[in-house]
PDB file of N, CA and C in Angstrom:
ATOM      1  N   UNK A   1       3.919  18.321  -1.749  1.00  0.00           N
ATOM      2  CA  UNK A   1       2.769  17.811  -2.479  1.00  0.00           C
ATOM      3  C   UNK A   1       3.095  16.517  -3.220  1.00  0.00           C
ATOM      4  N   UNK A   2       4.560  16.420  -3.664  1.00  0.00           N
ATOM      5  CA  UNK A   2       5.111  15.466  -4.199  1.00  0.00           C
ATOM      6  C   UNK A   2       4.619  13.802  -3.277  1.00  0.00           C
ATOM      7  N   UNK A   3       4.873  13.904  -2.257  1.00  0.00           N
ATOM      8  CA  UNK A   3       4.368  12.851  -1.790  1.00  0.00           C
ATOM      9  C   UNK A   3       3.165  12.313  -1.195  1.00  0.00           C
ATOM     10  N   UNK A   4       2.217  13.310  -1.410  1.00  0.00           N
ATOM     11  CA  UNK A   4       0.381  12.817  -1.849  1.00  0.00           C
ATOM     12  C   UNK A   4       0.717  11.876  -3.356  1.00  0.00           C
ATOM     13  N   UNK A   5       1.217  12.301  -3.991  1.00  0.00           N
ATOM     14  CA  UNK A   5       1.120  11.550  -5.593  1.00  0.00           C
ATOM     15  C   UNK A   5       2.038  10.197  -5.319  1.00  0.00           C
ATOM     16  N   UNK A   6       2.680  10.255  -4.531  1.00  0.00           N
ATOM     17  CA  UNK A   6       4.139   8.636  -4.261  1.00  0.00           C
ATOM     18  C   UNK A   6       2.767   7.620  -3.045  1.00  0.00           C
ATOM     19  N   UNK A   7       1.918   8.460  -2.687  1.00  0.00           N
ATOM     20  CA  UNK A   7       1.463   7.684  -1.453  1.00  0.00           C
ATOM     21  C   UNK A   7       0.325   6.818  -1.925  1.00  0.00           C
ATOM     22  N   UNK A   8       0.006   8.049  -3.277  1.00  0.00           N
ATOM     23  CA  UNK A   8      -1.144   7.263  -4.182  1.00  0.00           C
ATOM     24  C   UNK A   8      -1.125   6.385  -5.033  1.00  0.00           C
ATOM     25  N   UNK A   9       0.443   6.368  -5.686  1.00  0.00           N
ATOM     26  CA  UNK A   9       1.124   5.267  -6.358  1.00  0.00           C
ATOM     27  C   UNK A   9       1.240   4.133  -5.157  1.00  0.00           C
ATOM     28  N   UNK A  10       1.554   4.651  -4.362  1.00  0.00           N
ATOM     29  CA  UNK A  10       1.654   3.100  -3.250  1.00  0.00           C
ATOM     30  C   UNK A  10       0.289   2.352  -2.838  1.00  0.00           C
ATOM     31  N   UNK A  11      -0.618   3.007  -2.673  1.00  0.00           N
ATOM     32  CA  UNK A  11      -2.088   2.761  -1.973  1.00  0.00           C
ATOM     33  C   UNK A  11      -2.465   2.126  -3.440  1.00  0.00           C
ATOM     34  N   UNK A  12      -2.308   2.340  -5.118  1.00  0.00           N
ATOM     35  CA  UNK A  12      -2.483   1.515  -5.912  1.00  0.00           C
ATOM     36  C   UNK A  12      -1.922   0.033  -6.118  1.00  0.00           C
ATOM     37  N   UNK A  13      -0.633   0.182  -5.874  1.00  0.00           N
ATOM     38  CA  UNK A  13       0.271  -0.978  -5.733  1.00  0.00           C
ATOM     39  C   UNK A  13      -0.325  -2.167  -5.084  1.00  0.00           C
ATOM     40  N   UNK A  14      -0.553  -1.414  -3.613  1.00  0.00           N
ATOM     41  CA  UNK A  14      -0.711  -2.629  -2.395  1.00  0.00           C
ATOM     42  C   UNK A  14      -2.120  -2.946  -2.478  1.00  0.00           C
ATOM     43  N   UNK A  15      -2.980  -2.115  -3.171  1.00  0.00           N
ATOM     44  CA  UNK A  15      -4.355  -2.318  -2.802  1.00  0.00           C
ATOM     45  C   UNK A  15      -4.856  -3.402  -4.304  1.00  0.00           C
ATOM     46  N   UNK A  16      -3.824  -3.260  -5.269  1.00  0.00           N
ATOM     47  CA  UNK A  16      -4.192  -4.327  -6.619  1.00  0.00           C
ATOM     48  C   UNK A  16      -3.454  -5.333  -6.647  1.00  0.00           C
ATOM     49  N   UNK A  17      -2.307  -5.648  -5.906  1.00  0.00           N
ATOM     50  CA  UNK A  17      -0.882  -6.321  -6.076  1.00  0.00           C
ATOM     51  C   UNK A  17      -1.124  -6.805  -4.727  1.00  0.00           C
ATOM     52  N   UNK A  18      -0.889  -6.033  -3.448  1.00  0.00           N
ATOM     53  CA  UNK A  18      -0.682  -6.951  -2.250  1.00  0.00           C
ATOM     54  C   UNK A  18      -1.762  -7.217  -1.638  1.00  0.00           C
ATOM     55  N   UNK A  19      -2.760  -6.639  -1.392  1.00  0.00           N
ATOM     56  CA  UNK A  19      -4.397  -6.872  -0.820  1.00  0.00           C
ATOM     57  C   UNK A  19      -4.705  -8.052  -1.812  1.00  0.00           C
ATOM     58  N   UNK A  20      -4.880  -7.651  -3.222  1.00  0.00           N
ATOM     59  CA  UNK A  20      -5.629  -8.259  -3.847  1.00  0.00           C
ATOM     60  C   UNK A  20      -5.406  -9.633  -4.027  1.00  0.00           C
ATOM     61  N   UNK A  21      -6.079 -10.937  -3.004  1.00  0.00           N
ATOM     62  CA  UNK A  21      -5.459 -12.088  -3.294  1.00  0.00           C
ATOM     63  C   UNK A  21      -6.570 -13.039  -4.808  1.00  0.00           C
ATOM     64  N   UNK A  22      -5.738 -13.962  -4.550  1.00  0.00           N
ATOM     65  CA  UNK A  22      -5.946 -14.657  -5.983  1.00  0.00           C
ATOM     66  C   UNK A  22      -7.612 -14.915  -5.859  1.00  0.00           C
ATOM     67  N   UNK A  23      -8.556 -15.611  -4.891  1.00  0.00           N
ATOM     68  CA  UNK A  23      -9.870 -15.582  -4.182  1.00  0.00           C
ATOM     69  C   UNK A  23     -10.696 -14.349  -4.865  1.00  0.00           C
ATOM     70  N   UNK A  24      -9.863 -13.208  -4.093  1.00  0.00           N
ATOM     71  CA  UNK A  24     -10.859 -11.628  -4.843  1.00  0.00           C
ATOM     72  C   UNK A  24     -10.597 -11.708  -6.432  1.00  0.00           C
ATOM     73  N   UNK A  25      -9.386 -11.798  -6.989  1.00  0.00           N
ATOM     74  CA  UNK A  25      -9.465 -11.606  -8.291  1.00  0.00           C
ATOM     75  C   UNK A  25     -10.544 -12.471  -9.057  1.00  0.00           C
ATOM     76  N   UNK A  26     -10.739 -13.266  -8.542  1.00  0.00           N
ATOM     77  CA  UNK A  26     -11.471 -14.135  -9.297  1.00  0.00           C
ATOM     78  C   UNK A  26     -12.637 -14.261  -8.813  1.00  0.00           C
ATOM     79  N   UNK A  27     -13.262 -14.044  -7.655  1.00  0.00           N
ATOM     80  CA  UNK A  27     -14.925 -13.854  -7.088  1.00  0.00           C
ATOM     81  C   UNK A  27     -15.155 -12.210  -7.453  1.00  0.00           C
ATOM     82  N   UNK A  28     -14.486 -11.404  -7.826  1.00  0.00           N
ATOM     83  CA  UNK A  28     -14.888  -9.788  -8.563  1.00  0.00           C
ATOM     84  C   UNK A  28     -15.515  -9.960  -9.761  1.00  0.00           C
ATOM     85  N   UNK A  29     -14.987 -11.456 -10.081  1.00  0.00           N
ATOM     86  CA  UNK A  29     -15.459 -10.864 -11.723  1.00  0.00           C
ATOM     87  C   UNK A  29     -16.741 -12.432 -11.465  1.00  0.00           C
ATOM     88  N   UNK A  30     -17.612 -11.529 -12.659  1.00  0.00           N
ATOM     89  CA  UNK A  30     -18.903 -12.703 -12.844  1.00  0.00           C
ATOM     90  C   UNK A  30     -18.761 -13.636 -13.148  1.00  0.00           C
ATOM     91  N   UNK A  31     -18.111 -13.830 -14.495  1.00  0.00           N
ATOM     92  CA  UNK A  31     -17.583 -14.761 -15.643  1.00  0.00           C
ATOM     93  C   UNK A  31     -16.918 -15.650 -14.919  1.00  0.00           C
ATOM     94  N   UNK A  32     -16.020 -15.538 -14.132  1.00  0.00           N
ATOM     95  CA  UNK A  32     -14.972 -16.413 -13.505  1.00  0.00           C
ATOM     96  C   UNK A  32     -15.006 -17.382 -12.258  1.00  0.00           C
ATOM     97  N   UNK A  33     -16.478 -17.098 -11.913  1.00  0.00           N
ATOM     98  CA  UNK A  33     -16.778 -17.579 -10.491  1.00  0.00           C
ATOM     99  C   UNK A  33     -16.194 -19.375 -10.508  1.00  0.00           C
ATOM    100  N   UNK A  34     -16.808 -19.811 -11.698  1.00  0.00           N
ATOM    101  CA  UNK A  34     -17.160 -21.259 -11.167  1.00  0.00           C
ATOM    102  C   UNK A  34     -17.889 -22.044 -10.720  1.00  0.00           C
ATOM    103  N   UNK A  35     -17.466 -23.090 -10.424  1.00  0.00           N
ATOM    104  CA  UNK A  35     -18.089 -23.956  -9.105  1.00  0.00           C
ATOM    105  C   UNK A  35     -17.985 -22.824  -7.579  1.00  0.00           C
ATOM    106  N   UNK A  36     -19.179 -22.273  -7.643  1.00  0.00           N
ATOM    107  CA  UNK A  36     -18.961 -21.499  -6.196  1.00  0.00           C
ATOM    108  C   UNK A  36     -19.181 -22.228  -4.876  1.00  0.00           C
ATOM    109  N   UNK A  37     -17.801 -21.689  -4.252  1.00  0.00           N
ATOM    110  CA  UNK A  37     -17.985 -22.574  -3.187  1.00  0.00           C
ATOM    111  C   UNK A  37     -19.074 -22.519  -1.879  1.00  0.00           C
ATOM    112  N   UNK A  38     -19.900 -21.263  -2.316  1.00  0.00           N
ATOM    113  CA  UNK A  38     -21.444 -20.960  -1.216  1.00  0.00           C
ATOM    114  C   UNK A  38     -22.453 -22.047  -1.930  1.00  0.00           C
ATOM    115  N   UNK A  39     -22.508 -22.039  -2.973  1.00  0.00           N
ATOM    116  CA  UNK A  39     -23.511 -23.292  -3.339  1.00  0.00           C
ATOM    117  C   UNK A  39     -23.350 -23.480  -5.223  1.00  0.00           C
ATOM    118  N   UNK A  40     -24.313 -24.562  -5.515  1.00  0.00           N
ATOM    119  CA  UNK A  40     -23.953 -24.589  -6.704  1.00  0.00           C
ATOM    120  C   UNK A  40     -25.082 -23.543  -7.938  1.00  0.00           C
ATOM    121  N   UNK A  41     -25.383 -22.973  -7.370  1.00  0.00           N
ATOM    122  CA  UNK A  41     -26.103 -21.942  -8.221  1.00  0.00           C
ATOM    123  C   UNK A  41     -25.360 -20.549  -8.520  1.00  0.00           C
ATOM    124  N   UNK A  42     -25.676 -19.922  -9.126  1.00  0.00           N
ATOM    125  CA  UNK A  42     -24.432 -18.812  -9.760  1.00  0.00           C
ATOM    126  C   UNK A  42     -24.908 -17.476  -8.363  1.00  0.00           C
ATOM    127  N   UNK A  43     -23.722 -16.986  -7.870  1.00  0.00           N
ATOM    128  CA  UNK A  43     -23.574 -16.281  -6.816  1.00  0.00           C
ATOM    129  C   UNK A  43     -24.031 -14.806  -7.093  1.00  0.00           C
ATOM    130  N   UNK A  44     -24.507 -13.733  -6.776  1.00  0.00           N
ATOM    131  CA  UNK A  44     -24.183 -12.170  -6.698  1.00  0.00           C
ATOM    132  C   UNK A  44     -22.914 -11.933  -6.181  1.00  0.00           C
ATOM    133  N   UNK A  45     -21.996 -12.970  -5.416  1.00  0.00           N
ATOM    134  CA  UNK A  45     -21.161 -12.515  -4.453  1.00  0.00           C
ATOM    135  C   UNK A  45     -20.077 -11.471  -4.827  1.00  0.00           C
ATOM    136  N   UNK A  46     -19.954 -11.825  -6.544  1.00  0.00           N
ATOM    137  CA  UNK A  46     -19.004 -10.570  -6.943  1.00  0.00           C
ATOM    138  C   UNK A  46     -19.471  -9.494  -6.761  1.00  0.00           C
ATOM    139  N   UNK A  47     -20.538  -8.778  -6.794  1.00  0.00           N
ATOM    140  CA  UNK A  47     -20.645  -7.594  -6.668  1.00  0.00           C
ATOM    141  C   UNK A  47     -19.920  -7.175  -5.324  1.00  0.00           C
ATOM    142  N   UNK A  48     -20.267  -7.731  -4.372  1.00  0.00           N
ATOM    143  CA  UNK A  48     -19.540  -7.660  -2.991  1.00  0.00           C
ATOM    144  C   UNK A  48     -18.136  -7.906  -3.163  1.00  0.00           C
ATOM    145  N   UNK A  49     -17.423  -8.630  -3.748  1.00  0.00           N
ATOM    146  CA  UNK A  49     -16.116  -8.613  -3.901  1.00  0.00           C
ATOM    147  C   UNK A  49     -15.682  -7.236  -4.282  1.00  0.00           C
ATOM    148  N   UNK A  50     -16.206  -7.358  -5.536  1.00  0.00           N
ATOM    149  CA  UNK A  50     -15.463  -5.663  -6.095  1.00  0.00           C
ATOM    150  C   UNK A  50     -15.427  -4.632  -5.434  1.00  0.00           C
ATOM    151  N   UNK A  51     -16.999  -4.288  -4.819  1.00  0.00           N
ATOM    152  CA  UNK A  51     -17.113  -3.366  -4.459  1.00  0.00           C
ATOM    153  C   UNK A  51     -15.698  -3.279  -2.890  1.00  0.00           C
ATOM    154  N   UNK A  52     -15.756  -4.628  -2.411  1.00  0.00           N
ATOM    155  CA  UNK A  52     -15.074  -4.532  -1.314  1.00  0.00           C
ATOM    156  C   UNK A  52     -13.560  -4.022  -1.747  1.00  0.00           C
ATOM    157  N   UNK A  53     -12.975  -4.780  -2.951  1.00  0.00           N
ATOM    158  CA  UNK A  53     -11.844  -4.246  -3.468  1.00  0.00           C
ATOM    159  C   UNK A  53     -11.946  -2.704  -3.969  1.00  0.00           C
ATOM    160  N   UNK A  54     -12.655  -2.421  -4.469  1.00  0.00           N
ATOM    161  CA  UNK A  54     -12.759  -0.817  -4.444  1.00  0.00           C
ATOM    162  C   UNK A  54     -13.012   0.316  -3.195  1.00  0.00           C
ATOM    163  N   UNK A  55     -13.229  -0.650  -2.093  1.00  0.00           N
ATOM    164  CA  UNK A  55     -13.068   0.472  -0.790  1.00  0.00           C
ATOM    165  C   UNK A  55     -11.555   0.047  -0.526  1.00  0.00           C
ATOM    166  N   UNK A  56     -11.160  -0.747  -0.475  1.00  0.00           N
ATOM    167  CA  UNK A  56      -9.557  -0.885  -0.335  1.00  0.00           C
ATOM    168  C   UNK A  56      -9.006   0.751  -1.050  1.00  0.00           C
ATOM    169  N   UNK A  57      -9.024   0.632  -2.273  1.00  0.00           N
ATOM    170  CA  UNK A  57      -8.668   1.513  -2.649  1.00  0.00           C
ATOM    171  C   UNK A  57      -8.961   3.477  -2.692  1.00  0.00           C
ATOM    172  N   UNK A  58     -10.227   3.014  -2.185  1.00  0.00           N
ATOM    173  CA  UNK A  58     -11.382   4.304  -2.080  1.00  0.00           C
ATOM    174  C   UNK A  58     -10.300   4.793  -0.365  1.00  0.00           C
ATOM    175  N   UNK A  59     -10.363   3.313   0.071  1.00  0.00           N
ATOM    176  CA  UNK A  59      -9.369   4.478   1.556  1.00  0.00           C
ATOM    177  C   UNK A  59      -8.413   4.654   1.431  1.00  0.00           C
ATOM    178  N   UNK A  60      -7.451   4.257   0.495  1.00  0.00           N
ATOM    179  CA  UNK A  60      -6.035   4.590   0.435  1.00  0.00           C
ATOM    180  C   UNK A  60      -5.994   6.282  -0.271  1.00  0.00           C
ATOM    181  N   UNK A  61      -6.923   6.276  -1.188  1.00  0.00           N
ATOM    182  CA  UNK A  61      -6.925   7.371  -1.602  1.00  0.00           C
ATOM    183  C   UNK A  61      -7.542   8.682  -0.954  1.00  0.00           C
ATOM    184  N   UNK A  62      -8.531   8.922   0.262  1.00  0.00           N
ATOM    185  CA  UNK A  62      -8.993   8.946   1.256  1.00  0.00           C
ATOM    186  C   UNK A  62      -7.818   9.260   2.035  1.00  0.00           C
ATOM    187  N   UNK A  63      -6.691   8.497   2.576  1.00  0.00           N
ATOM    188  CA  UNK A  63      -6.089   8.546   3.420  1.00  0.00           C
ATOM    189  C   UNK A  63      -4.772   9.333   2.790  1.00  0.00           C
ATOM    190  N   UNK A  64      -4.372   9.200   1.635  1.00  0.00           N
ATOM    191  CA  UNK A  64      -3.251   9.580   1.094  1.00  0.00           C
ATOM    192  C   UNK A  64      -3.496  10.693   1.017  1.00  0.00           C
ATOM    193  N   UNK A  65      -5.123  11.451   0.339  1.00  0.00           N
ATOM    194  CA  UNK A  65      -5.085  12.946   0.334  1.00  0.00           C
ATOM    195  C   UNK A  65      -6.029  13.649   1.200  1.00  0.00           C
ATOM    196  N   UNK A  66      -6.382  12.915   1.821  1.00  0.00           N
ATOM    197  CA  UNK A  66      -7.244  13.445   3.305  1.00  0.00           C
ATOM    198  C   UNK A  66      -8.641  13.977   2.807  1.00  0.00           C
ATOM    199  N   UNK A  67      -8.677  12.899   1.759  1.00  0.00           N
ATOM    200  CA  UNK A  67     -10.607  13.954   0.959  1.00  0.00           C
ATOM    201  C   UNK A  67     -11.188  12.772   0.668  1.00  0.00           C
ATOM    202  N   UNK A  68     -12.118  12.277   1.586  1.00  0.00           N
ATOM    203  CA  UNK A  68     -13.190  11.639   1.594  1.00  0.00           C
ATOM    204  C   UNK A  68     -13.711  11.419   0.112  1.00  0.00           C
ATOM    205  N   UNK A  69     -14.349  13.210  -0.446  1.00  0.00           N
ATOM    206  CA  UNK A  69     -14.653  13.002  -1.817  1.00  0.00           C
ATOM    207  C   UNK A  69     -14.223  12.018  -3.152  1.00  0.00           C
ATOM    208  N   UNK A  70     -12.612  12.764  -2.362  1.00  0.00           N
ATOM    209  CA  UNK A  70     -11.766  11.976  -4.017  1.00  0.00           C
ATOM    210  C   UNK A  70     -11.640  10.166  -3.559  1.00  0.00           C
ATOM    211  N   UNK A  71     -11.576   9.969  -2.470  1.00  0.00           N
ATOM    212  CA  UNK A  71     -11.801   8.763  -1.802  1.00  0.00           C
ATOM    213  C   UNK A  71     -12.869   8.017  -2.544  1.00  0.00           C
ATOM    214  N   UNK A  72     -14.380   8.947  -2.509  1.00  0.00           N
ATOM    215  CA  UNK A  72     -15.361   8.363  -3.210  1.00  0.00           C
ATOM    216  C   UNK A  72     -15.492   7.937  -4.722  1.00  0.00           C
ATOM    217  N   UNK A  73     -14.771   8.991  -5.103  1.00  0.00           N
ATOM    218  CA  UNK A  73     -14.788   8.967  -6.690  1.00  0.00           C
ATOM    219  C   UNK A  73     -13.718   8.066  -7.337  1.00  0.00           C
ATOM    220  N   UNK A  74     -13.151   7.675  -6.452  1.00  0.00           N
ATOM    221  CA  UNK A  74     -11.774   7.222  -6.710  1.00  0.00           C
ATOM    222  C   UNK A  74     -12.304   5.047  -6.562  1.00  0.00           C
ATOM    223  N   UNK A  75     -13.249   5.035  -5.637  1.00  0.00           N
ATOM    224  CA  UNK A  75     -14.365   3.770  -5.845  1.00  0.00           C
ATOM    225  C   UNK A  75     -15.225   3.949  -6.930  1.00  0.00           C
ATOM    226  N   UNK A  76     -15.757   4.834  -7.295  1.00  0.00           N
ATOM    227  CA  UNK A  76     -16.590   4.802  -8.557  1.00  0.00           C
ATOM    228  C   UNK A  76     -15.556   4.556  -9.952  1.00  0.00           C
ATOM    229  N   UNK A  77     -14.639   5.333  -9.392  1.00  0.00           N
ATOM    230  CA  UNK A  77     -13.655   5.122 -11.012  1.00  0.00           C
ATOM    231  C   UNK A  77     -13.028   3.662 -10.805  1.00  0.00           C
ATOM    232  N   UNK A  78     -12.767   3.180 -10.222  1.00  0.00           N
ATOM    233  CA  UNK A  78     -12.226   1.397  -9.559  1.00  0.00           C
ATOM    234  C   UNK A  78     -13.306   0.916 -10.185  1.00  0.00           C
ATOM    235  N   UNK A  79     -14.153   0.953  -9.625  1.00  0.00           N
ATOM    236  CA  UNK A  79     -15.241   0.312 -10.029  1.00  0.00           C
ATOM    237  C   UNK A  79     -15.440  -0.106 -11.611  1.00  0.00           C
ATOM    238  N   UNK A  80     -15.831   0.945 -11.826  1.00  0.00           N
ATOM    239  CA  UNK A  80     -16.050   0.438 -13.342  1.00  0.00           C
ATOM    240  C   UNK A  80     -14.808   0.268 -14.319  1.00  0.00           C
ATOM    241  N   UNK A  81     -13.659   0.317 -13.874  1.00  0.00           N
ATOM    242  CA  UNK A  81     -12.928   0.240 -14.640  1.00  0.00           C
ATOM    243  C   UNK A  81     -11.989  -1.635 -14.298  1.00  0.00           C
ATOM    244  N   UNK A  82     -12.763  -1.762 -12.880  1.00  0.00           N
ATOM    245  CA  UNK A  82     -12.203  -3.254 -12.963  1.00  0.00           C
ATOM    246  C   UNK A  82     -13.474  -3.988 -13.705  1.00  0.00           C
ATOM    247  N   UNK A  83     -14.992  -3.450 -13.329  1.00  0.00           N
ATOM    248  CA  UNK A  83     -15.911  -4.145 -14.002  1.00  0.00           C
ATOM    249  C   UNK A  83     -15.329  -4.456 -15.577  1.00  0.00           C
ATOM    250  N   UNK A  84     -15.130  -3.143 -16.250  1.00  0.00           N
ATOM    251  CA  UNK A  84     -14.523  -3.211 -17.865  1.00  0.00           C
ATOM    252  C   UNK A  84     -14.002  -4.446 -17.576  1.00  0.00           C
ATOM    253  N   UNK A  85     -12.844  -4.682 -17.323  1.00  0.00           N
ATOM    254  CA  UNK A  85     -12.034  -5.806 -17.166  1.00  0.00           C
ATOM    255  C   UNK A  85     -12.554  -7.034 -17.198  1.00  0.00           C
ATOM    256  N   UNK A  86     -13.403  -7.142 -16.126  1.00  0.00           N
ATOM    257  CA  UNK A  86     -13.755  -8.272 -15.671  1.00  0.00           C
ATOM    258  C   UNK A  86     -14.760  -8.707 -16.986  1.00  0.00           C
ATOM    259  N   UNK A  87     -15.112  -7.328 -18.215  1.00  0.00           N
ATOM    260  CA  UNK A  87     -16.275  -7.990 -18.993  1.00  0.00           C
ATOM    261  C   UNK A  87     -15.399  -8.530 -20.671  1.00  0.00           C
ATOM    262  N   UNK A  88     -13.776  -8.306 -20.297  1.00  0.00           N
ATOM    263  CA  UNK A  88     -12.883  -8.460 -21.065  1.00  0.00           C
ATOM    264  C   UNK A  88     -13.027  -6.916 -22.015  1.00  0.00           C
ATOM    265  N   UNK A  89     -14.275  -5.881 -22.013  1.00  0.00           N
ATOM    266  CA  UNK A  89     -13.807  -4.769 -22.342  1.00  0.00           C
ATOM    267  C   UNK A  89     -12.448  -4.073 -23.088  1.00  0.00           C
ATOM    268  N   UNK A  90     -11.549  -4.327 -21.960  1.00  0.00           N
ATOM    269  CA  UNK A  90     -10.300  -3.879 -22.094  1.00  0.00           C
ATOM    270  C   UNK A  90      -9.348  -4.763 -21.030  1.00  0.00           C
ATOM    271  N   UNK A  91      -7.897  -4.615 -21.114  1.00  0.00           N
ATOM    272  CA  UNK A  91      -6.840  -6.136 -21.167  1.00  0.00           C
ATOM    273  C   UNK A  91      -6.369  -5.060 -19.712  1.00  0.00           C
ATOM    274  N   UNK A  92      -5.542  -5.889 -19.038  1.00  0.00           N
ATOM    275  CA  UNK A  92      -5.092  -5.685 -18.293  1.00  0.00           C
ATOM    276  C   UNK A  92      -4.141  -4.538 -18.240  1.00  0.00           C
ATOM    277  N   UNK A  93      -2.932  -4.077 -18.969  1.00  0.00           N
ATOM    278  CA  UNK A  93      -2.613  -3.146 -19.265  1.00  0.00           C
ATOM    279  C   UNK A  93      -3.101  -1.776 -19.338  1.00  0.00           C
ATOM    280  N   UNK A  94      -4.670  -1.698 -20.269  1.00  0.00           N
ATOM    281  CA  UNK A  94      -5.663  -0.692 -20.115  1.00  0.00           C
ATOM    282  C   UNK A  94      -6.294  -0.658 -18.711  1.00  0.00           C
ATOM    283  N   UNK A  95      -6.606  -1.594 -18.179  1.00  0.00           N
ATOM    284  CA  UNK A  95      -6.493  -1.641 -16.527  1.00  0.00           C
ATOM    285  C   UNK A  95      -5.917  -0.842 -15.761  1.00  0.00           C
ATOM    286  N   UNK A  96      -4.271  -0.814 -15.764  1.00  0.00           N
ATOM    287  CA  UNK A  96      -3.612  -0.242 -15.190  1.00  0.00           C
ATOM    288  C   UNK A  96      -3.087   1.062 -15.704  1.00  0.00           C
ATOM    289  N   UNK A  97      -3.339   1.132 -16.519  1.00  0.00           N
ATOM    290  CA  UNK A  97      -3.188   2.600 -17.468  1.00  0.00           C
ATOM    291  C   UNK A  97      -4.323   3.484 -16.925  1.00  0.00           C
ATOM    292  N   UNK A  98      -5.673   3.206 -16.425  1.00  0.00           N
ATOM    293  CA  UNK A  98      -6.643   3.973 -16.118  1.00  0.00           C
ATOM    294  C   UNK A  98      -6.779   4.039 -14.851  1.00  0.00           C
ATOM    295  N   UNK A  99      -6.127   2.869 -14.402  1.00  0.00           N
ATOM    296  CA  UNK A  99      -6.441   3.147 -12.584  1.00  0.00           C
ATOM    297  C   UNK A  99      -5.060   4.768 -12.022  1.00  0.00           C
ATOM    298  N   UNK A 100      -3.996   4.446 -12.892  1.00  0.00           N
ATOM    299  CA  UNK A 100      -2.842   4.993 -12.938  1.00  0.00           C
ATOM    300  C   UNK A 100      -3.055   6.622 -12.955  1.00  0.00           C
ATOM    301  N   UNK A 101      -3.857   7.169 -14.397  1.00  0.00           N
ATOM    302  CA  UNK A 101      -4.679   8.476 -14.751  1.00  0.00           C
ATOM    303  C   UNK A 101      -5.779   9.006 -13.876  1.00  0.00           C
ATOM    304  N   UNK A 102      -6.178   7.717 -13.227  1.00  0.00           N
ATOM    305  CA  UNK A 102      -7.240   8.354 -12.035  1.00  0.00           C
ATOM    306  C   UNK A 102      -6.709   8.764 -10.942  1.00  0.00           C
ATOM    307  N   UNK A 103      -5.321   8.559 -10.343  1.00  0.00           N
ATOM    308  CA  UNK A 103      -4.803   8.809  -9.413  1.00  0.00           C
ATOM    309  C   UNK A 103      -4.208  10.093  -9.629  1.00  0.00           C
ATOM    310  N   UNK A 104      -3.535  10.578 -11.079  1.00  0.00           N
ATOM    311  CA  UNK A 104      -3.279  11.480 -11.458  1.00  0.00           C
ATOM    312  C   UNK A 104      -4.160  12.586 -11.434  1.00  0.00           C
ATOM    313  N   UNK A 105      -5.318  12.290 -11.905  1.00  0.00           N
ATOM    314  CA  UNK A 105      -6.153  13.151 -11.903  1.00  0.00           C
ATOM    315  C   UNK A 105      -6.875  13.433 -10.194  1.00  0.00           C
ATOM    316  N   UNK A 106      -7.158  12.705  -9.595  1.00  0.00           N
ATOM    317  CA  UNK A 106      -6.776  13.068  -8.359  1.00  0.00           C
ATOM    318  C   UNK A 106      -5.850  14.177  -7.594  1.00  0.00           C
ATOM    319  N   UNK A 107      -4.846  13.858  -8.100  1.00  0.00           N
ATOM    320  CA  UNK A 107      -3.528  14.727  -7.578  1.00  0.00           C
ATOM    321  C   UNK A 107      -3.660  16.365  -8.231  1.00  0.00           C
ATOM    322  N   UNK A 108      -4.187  15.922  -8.913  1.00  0.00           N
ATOM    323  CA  UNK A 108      -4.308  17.562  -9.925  1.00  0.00           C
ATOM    324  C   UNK A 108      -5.068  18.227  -9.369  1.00  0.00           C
ATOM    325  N   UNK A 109      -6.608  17.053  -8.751  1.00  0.00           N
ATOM    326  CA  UNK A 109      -7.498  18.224  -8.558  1.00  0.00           C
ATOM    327  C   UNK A 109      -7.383  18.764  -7.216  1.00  0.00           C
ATOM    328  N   UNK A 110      -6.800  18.105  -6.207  1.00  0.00           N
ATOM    329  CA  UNK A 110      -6.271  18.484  -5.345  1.00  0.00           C
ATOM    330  C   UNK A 110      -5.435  19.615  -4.997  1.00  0.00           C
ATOM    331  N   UNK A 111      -4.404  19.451  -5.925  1.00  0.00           N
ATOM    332  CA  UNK A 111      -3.297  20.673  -6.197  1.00  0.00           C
ATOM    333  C   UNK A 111      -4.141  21.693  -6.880  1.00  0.00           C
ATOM    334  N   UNK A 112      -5.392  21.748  -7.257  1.00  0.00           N
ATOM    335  CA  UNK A 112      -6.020  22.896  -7.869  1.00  0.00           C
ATOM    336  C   UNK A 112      -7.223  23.441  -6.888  1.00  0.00           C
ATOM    337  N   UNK A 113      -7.271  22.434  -5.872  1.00  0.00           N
ATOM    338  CA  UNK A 113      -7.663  23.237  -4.202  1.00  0.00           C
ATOM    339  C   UNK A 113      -9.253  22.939  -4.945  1.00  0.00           C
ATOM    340  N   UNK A 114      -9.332  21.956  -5.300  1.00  0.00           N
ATOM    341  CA  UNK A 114     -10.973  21.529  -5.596  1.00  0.00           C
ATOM    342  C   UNK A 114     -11.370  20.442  -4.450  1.00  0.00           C
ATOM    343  N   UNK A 115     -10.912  19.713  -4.030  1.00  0.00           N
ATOM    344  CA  UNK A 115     -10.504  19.134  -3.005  1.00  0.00           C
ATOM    345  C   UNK A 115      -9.797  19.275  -1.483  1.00  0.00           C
ATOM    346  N   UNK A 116     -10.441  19.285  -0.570  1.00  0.00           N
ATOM    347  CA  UNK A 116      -9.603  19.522   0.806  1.00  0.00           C
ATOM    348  C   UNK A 116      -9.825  18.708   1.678  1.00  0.00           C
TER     349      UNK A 116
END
């Protein structure tokens, strides 16, 4: 079981650290767009960013514990917890402190056969 929880630490890693290039970090969030390079009027396109960065992660988690569900919930909890971020909410650290507890909590509910 130990390594559902190492696979989910990894699928966090690669999916915030190595997926995530400098482009997404910065078209996810509203505030940060810029001069967008689709035109010069202010974009929706982040919503599509994030959300796209949160299926990154929605399948790693998906794939690491073979449950669609926690897959899903695991994009809803991404979600709003990079939105926080992105609204300066909470700092980067609290970022990774919550994406970290969601994976945990994942693993738990799994190991408590709420999940299959």
């Amino acid at each position: 079981m130990l390594d559902v929880l190492f696979w989910l630490f990894v699928g966090h890693a690669v999916g915030d650290f190595g997926l995530q290039s400098d482009w997404m970090a910065r078209y996810k969030n509203r505030h940060l767009q810029g001069a967008s390079v689709f035109s010069s009027k202010p974009e929706w396109i982040w919503l599509e960013v994030l959300s796209a960065h949160c299926f990154i992660h929605a399948g790693a988690v998906a794939l690491a514990t073979g449950s669609i569900a926690l897959g899903l919930l695991e994009f809803i909890a991404h979600w709003i917890i990079d939105y926080c971020k992105c609204e300066d909410w909470i700092g980067f650290h609290t970022d990774q402190f919550l994406h970290i507890a969601c994976k945990l909590l994942w693993f738990m509910l799994l190991g408590l056969g709420w999940f299959q």
